[in-house]
C-alpha atoms as a PDB file:
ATOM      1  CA  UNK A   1      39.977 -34.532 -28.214  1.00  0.00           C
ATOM      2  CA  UNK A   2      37.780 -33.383 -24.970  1.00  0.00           C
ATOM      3  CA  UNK A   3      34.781 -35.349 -23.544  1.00  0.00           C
ATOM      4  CA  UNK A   4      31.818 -33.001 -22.394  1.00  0.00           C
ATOM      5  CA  UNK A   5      29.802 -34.847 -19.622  1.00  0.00           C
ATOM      6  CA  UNK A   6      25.952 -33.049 -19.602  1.00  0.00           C
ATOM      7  CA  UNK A   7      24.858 -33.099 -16.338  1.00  0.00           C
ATOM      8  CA  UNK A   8      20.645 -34.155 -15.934  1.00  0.00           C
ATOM      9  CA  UNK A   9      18.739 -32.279 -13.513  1.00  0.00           C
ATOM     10  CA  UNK A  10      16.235 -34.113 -11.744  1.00  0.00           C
ATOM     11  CA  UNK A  11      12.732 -32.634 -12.511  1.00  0.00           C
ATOM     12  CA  UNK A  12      12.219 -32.239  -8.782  1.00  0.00           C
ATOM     13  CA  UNK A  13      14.951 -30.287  -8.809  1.00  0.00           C
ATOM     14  CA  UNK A  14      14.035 -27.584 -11.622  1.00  0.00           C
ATOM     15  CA  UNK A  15      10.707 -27.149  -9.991  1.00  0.00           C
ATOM     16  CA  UNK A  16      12.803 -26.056  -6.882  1.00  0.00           C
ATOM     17  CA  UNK A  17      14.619 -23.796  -8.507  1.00  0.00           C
ATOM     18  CA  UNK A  18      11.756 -22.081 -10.650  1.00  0.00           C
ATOM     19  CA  UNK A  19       9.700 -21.614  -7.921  1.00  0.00           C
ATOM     20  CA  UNK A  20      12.104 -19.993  -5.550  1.00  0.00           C
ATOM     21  CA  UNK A  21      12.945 -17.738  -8.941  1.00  0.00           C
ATOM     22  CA  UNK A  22       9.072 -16.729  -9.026  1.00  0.00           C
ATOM     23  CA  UNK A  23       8.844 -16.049  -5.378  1.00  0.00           C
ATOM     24  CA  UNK A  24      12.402 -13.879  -5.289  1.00  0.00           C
ATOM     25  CA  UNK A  25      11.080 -12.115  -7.968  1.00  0.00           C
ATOM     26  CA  UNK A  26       7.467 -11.352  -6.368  1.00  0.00           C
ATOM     27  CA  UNK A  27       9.261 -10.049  -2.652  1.00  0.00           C
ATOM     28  CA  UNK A  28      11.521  -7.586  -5.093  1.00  0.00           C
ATOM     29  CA  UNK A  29       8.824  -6.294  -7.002  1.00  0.00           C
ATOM     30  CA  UNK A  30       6.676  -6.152  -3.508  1.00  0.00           C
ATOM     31  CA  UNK A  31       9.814  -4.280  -2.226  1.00  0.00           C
ATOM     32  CA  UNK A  32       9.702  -1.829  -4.940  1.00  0.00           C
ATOM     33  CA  UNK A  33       6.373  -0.525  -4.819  1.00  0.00           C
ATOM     34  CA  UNK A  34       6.278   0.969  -1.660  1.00  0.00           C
ATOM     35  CA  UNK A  35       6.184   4.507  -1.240  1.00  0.00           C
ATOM     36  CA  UNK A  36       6.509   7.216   1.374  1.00  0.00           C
ATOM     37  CA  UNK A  37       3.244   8.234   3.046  1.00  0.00           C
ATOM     38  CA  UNK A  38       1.191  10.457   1.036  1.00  0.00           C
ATOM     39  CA  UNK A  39       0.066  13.135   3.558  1.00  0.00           C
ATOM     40  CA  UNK A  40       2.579  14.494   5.312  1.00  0.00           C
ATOM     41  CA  UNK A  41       2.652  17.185   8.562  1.00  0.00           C
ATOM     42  CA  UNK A  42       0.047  20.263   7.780  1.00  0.00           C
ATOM     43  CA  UNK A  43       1.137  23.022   5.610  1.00  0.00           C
ATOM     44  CA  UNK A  44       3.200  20.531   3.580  1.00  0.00           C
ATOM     45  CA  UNK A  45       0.383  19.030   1.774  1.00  0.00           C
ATOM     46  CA  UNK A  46      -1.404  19.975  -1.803  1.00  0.00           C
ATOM     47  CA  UNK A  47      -4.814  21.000  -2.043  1.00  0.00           C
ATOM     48  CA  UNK A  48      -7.257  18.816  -3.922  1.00  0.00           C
ATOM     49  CA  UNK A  49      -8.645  20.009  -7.340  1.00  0.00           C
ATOM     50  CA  UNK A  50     -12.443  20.710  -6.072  1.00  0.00           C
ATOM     51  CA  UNK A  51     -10.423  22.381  -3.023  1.00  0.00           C
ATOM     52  CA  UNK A  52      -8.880  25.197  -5.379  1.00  0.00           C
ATOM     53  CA  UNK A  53     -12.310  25.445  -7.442  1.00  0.00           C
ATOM     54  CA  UNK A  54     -13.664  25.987  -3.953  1.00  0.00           C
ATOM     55  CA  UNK A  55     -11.381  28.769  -3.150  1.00  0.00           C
ATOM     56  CA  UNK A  56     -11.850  30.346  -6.449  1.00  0.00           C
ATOM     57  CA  UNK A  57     -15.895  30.461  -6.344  1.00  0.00           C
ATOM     58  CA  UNK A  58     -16.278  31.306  -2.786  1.00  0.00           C
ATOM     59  CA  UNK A  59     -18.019  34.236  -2.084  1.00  0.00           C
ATOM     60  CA  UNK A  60     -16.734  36.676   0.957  1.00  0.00           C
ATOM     61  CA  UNK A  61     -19.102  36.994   4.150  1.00  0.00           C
ATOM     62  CA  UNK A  62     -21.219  34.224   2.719  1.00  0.00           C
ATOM     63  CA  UNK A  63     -21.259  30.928   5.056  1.00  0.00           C
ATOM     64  CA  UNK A  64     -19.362  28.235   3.195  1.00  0.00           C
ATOM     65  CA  UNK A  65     -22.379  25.879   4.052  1.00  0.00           C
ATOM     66  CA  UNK A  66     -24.457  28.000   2.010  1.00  0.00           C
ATOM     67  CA  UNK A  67     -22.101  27.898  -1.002  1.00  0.00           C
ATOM     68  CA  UNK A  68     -21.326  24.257  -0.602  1.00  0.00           C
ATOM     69  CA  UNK A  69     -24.117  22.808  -2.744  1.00  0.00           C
ATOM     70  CA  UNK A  70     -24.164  25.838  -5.437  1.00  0.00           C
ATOM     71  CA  UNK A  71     -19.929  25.007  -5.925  1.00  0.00           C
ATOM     72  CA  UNK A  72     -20.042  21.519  -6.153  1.00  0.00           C
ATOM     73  CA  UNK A  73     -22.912  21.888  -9.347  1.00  0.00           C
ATOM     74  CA  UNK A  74     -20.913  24.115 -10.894  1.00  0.00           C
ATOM     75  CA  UNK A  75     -17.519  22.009 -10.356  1.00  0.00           C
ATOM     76  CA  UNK A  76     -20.101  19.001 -11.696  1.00  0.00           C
ATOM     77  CA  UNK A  77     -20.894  21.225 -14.844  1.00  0.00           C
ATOM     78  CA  UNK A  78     -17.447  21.386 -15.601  1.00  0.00           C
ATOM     79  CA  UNK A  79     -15.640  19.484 -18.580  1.00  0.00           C
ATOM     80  CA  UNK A  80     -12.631  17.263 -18.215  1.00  0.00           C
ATOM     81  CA  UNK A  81     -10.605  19.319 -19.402  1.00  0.00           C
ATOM     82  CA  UNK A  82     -11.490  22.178 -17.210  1.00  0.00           C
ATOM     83  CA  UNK A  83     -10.971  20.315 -14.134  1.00  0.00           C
ATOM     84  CA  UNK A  84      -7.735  18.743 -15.614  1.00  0.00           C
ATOM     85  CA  UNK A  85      -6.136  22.274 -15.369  1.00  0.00           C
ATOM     86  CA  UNK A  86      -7.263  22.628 -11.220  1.00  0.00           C
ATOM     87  CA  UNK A  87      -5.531  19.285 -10.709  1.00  0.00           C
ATOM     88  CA  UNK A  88      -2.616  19.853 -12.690  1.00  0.00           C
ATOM     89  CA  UNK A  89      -2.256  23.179 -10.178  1.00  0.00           C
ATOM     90  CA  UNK A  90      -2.938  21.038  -7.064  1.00  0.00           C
ATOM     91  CA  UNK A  91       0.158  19.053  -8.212  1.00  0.00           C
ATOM     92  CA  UNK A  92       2.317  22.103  -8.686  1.00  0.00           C
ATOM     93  CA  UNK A  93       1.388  23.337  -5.476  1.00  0.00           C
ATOM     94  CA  UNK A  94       1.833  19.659  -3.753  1.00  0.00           C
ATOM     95  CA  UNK A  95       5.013  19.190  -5.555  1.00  0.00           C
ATOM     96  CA  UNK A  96       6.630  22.590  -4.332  1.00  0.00           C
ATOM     97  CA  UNK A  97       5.235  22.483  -0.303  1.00  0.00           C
ATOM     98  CA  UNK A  98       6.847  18.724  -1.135  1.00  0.00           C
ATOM     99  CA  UNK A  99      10.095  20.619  -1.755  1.00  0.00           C
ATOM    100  CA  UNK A 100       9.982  22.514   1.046  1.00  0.00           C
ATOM    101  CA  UNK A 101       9.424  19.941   3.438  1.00  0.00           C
ATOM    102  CA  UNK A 102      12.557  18.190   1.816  1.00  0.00           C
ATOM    103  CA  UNK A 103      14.725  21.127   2.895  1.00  0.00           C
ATOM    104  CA  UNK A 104      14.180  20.402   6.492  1.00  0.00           C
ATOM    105  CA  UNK A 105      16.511  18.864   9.030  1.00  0.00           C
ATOM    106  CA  UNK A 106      15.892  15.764   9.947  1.00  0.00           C
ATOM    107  CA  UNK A 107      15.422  16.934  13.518  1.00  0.00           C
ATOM    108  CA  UNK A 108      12.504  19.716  11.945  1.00  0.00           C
ATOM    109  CA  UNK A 109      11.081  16.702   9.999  1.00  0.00           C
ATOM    110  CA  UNK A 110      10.573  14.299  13.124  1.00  0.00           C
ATOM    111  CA  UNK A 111       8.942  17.152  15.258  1.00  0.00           C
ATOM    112  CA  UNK A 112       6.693  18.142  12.598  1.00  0.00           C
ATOM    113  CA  UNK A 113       5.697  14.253  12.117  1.00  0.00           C
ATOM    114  CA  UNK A 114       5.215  13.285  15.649  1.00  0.00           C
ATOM    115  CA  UNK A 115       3.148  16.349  15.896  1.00  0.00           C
ATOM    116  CA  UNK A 116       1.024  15.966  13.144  1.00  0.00           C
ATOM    117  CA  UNK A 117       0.483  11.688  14.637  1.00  0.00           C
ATOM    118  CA  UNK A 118      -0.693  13.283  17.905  1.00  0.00           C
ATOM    119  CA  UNK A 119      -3.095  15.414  16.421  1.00  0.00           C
ATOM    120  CA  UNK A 120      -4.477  12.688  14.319  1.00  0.00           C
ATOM    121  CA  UNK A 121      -5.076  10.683  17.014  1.00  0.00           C
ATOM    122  CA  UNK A 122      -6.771  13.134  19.022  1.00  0.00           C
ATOM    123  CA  UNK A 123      -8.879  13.718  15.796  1.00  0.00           C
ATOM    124  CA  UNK A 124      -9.487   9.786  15.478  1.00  0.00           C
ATOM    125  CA  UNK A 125     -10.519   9.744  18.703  1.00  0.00           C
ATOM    126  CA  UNK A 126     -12.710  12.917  18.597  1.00  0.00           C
ATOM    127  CA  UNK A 127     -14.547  11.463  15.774  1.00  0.00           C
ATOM    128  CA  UNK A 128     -14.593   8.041  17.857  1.00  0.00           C
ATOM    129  CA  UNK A 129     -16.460   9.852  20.777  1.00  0.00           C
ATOM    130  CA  UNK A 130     -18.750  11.836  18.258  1.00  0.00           C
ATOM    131  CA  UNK A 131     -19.852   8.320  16.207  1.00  0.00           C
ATOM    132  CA  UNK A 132     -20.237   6.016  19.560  1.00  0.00           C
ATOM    133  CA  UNK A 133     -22.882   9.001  20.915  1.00  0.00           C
ATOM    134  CA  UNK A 134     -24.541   9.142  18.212  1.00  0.00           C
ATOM    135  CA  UNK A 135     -25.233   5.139  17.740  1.00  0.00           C
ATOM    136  CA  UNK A 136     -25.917   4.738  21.413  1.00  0.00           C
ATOM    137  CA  UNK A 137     -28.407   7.735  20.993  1.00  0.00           C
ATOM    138  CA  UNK A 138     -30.037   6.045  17.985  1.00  0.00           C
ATOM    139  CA  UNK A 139     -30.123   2.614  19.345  1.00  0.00           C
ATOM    140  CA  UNK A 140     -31.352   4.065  22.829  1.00  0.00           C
ATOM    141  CA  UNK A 141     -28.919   2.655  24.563  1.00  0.00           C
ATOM    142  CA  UNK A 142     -29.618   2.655  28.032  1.00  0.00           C
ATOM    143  CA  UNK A 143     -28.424   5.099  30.723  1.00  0.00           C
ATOM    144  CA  UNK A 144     -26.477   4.671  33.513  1.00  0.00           C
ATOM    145  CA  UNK A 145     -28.122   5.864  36.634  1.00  0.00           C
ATOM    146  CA  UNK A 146     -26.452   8.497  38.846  1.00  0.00           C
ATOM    147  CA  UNK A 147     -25.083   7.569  42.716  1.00  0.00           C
ATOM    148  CA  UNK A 148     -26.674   8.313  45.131  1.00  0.00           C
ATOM    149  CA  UNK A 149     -24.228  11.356  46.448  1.00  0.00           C
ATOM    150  CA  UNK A 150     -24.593  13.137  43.166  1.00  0.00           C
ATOM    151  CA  UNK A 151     -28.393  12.983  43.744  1.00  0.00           C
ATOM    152  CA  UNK A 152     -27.858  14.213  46.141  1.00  0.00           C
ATOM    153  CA  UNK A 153     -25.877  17.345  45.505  1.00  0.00           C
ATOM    154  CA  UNK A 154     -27.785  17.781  42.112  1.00  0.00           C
ATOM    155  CA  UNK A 155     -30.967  18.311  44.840  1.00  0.00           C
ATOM    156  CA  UNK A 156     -28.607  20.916  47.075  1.00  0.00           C
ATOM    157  CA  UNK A 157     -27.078  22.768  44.303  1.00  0.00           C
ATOM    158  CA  UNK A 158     -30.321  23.494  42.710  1.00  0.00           C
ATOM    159  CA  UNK A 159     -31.399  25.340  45.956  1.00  0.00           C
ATOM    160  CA  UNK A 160     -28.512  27.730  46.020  1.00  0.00           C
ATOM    161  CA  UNK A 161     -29.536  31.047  44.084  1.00  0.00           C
ATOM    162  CA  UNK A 162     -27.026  32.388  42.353  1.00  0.00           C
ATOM    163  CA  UNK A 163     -24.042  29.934  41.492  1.00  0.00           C
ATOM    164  CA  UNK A 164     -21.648  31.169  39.585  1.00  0.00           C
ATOM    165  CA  UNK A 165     -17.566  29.558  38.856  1.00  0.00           C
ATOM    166  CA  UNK A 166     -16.061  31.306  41.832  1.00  0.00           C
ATOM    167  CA  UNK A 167     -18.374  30.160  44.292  1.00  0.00           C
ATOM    168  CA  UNK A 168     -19.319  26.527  42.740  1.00  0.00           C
ATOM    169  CA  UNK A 169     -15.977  25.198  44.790  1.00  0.00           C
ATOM    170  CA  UNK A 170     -17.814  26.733  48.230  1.00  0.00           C
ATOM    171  CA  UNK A 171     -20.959  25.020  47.477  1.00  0.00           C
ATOM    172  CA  UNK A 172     -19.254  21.646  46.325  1.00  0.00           C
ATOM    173  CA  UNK A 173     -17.484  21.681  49.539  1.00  0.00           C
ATOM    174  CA  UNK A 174     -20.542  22.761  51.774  1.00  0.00           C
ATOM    175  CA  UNK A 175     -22.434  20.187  50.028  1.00  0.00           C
ATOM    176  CA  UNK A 176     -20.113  16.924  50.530  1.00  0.00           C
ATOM    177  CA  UNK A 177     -20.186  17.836  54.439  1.00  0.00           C
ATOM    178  CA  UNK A 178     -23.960  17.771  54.677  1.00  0.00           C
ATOM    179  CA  UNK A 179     -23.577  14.594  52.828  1.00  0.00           C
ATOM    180  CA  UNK A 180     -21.045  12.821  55.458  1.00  0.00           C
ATOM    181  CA  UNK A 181     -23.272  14.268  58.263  1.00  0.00           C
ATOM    182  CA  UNK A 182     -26.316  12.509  57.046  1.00  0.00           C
ATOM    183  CA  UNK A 183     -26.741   9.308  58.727  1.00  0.00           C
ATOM    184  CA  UNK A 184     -27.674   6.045  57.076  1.00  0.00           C
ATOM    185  CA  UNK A 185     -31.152   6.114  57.241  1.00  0.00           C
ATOM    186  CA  UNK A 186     -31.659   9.655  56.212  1.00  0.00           C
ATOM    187  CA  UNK A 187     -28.988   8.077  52.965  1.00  0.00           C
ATOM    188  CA  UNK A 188     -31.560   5.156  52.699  1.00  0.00           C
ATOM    189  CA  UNK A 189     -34.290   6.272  50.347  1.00  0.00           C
ATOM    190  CA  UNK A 190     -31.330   7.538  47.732  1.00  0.00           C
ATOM    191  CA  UNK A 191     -29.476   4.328  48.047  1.00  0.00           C
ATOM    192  CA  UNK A 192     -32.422   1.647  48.051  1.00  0.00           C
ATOM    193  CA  UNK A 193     -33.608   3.500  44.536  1.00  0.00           C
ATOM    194  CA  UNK A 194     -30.144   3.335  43.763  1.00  0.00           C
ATOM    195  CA  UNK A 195     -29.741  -0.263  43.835  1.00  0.00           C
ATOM    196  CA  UNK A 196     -33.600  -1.094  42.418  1.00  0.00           C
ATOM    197  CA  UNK A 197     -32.136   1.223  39.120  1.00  0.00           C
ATOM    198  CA  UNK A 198     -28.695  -0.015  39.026  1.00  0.00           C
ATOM    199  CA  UNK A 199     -29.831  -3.790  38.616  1.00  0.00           C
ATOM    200  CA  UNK A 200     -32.697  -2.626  35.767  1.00  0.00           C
ATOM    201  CA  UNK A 201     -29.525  -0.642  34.375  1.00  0.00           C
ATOM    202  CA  UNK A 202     -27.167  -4.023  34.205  1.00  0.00           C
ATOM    203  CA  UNK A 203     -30.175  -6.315  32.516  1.00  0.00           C
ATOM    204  CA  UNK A 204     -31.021  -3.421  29.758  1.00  0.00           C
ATOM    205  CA  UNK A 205     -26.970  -3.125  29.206  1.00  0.00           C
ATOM    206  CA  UNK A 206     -27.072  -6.587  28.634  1.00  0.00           C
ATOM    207  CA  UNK A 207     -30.011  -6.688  26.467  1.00  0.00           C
ATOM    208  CA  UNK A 208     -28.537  -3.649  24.178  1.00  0.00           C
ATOM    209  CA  UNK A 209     -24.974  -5.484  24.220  1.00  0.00           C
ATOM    210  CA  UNK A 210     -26.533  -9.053  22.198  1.00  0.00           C
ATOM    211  CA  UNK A 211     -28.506  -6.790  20.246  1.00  0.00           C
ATOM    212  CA  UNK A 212     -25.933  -4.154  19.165  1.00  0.00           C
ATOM    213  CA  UNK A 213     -22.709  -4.748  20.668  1.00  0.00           C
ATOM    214  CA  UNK A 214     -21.164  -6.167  17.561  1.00  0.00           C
ATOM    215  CA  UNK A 215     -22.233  -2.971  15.259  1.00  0.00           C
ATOM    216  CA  UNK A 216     -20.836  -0.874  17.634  1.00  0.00           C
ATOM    217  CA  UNK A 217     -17.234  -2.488  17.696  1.00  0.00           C
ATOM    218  CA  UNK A 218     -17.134  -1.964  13.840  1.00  0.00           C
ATOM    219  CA  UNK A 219     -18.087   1.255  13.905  1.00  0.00           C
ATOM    220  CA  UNK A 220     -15.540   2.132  16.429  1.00  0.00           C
ATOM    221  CA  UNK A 221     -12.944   0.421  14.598  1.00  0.00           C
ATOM    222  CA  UNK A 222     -13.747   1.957  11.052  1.00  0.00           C
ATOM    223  CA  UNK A 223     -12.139   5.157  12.221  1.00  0.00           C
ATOM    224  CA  UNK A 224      -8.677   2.978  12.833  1.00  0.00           C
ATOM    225  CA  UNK A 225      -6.677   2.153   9.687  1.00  0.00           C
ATOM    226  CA  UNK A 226      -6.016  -1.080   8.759  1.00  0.00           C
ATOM    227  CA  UNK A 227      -2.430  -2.159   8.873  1.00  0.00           C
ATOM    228  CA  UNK A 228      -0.518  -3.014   5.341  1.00  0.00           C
ATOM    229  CA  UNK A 229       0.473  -6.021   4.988  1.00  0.00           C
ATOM    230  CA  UNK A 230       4.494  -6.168   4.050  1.00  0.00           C
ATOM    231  CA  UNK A 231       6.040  -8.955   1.639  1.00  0.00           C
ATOM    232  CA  UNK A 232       7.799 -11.450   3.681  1.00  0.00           C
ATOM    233  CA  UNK A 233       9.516 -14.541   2.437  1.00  0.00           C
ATOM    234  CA  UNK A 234       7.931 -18.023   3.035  1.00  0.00           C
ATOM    235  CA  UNK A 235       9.549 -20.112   5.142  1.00  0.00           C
ATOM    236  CA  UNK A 236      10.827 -23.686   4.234  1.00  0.00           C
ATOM    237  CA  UNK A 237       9.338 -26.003   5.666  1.00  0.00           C
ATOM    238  CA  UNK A 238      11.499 -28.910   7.143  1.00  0.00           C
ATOM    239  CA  UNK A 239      11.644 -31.515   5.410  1.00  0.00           C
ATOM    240  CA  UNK A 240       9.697 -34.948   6.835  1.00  0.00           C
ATOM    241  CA  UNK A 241      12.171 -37.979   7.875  1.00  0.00           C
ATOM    242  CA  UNK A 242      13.570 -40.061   5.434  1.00  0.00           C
ATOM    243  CA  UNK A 243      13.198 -37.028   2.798  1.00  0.00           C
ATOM    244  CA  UNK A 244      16.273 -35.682   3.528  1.00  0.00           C
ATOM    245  CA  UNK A 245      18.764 -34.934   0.636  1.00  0.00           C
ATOM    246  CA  UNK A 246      21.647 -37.411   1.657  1.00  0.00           C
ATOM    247  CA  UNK A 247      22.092 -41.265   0.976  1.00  0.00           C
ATOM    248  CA  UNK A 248      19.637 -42.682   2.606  1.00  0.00           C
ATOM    249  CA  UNK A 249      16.907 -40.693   1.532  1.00  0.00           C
ATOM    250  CA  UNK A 250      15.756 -38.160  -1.359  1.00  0.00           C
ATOM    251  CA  UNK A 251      18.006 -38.369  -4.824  1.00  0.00           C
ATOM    252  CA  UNK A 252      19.849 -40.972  -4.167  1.00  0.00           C
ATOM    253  CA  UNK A 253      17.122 -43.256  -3.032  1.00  0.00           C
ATOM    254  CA  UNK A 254      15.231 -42.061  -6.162  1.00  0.00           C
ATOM    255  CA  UNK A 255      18.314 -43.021  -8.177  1.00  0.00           C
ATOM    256  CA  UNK A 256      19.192 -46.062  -6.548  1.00  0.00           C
ATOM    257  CA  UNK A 257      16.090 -47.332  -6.865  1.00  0.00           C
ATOM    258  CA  UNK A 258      15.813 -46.788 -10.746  1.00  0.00           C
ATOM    259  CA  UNK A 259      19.126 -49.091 -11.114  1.00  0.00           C
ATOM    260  CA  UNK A 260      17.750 -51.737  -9.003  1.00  0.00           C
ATOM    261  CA  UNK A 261      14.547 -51.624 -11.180  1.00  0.00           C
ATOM    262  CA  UNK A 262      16.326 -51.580 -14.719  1.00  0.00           C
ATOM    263  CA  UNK A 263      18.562 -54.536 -13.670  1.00  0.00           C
ATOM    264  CA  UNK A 264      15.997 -57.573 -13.979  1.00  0.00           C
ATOM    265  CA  UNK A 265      15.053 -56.082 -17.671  1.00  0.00           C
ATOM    266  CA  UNK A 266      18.871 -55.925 -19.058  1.00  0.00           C
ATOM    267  CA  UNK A 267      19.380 -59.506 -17.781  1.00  0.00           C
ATOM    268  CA  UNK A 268      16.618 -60.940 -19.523  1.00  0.00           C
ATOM    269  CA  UNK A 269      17.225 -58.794 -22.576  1.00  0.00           C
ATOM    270  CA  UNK A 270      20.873 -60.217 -22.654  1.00  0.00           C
ATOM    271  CA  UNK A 271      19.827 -63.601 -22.468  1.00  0.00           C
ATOM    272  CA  UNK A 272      17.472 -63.139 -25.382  1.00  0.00           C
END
């Protein structure tokens, strides 16, 4: 004959263990669902569905921009399961330039990649340029105003007759020693409007900066993508004093102090 002893868990102590379960579980399943990046160096990539109805409608020596808004009725006119067939080709097409970029070296891979991330950013910050001229444009953001040595040769240059890129570097250099022969008060009318402009210039930049400055950050920084965020464990937090899991503290205070409790009632139930 054998004596099983069952062991009881503490509830405190279940709760522990479910809850690290849950959040094990969540980081693996995080883990799992990330994927490779879905554009990869040019020439690798598919074509979209409306991209391949595009190519198929397009008309030779016609301007695309012409075409554009006649194509994109037609592709609206179309029924699902017309356009199902173009994007079950873009697939095919994705999958096999997919297959071909596999067959690379790694060394072929990394150069493409690096060169297709420096062209990006060179596009990001194209369109950067393109969207910050624009706003400052339609918010009439003001102008900075021009020192006064390039009034100067703006006034020169424009009495030469015929300047041309061979001789602008003549001119330019003709120009700048007029310029250091001047003396200061001949200088003075150009630098007195100078400073009466640049001080107008600093109080409107102000002005537009409280009135648009925010805007302007945000559209800047829509062209940026925002980082993922990646699954990371939590932490565990330490413990405060006198919670610690040992004798003087945590379960075996808990315990001890259950005994100490029950005592009083078992000694009044044995004298009754």
């Amino acid at each position: 004959m054998f004596t099983c002893k069952i062991a009881i868990v503490p509830k405190h102590v279940l709760n522990g263990l479910q809850r690290l379960s849950i959040s094990s579980m969540a980081i693996t399943a995080a883990a799992a669902t990330q994927t490779a990046p879905k554009r990869l160096p040019k020439g690798y990539n598919g074509p979209t569905a409306y991209g391949l109805f595009t190519k198929q409608e397009n008309v030779a020596n016609v301007p695309i921009t012409e075409q554009a808004k006649q194509i994109a009725q037609k592709w609206n006119a179309l029924s699902p399961e017309e356009k199902q067939k173009f994007k079950e080709q873009s697939e095919q097409i994705a999958h096999e330039r997919a297959a071909e970029f596999a067959k690379l070296n790694k060394a072929a891979k990394s150069g493409l990649i690096e060169e297709n991330a420096v062209k990006k950013e060179k596009l990001i910050k194209h369109r950067i340029k393109m969207a910050s001229k624009q706003y400052k444009l339609d918010t009439k953001h003001p102008i900075r105003p021009l020192h006064p040595y390039v009034q100067y040769y703006k006034q020169e240059i424009g009495k030469v007759e015929k300047v041309s890129k061979k001789n602008i570097g003549e001119h330019a250099a003709a120009i700048g020693n007029s310029w250091k022969q001047l003396s200061d008060a001949e200088k003075k009318p150009l630098v007195d409007a100078y400073e009466a402009e640049i001080k107008k210039y600093r109080v409107d930049l102000a002005r537009w900066t409280k009135t648009y400055g925010a805007e302007y950050k945000k559209i800047r920084a829509s062209f940026r993508p925002k980082p993922k965020k990646v699954a990371t464990a939590k932490k565990a937090k330490p413990s405060a004093p006198g919670k610690k899991r040992g004798r003087k503290g945590g379960l075996y205070k808990r315990l001890t102090s259950r005994k100490t409790a029950s005592a009083p009632k078992k000694a009044a139930a044995a004298k009754e």
